[in-house]
Protein backbone atom coordinates (compact mmCIF):
# COMPACT_ATOMS: atom_id res chain seq x y z
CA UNK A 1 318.44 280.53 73.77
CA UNK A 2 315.91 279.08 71.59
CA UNK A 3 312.58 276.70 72.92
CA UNK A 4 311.33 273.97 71.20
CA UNK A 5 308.75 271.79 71.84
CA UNK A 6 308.40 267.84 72.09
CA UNK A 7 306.72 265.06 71.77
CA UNK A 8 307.79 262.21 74.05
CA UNK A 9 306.42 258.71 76.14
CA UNK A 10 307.83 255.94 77.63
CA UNK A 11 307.36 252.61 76.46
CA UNK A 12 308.33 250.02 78.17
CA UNK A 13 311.99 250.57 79.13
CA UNK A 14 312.65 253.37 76.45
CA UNK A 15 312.19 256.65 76.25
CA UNK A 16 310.94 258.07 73.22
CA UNK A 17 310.19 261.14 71.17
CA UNK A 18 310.42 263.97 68.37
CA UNK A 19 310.44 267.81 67.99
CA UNK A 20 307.06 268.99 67.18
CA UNK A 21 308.67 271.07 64.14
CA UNK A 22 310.15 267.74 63.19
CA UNK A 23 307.37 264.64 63.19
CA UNK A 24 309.05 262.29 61.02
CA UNK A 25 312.20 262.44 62.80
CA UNK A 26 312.06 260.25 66.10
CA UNK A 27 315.02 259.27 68.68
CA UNK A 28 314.74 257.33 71.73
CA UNK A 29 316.71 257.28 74.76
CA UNK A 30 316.92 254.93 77.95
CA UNK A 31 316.42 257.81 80.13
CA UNK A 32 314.58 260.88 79.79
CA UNK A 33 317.53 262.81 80.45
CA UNK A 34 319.39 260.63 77.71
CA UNK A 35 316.21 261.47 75.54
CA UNK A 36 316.33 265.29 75.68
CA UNK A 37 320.08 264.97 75.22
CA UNK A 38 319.48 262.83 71.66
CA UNK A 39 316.77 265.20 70.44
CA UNK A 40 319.56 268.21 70.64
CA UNK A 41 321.56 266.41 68.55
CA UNK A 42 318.54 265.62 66.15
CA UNK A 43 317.94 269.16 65.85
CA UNK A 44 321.63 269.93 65.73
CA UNK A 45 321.86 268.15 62.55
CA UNK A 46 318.45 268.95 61.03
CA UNK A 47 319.33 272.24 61.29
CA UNK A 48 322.50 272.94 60.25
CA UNK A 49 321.93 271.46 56.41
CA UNK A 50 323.85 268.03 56.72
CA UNK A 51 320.63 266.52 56.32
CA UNK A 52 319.20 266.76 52.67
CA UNK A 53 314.85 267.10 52.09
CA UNK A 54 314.17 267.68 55.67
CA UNK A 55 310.50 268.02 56.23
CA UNK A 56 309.16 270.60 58.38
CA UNK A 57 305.59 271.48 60.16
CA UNK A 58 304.34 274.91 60.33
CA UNK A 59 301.00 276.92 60.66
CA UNK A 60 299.00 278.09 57.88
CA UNK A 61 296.72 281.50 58.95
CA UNK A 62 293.50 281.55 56.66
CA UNK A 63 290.45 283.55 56.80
């Protein structure tokens, strides 16, 4: 099983956040359950291709 972090806060009533390998895409949820359940999905799609030019962070070792 594969870990990946996230980003999330509440504001207000919602729950929101985004997978740190995956800043520009956000989802929200009304719980935080609901929230971790929405991010799956995110990543579900970002990673299987359906989702053209997606931009991705990574680390950068220099001397």
């Amino acid at each position: 099983m594969e870990k990946l972090k996230y980003v999330f806060w509440q504001d207000e009533e919602m729950w929101l956040g985004y997978l740190e390998a995956y800043p520009d895409y956000m989802t929200q949820g009304e719980t935080q359950d609901k929230l971790i359940e929405n991010l799956k999905d995110i990543y579900t799609e970002l990673s299987s291709g359906t989702i053209p030019c997606v931009r991705k962070v990574a680390e950068l070792e220099v001397a």
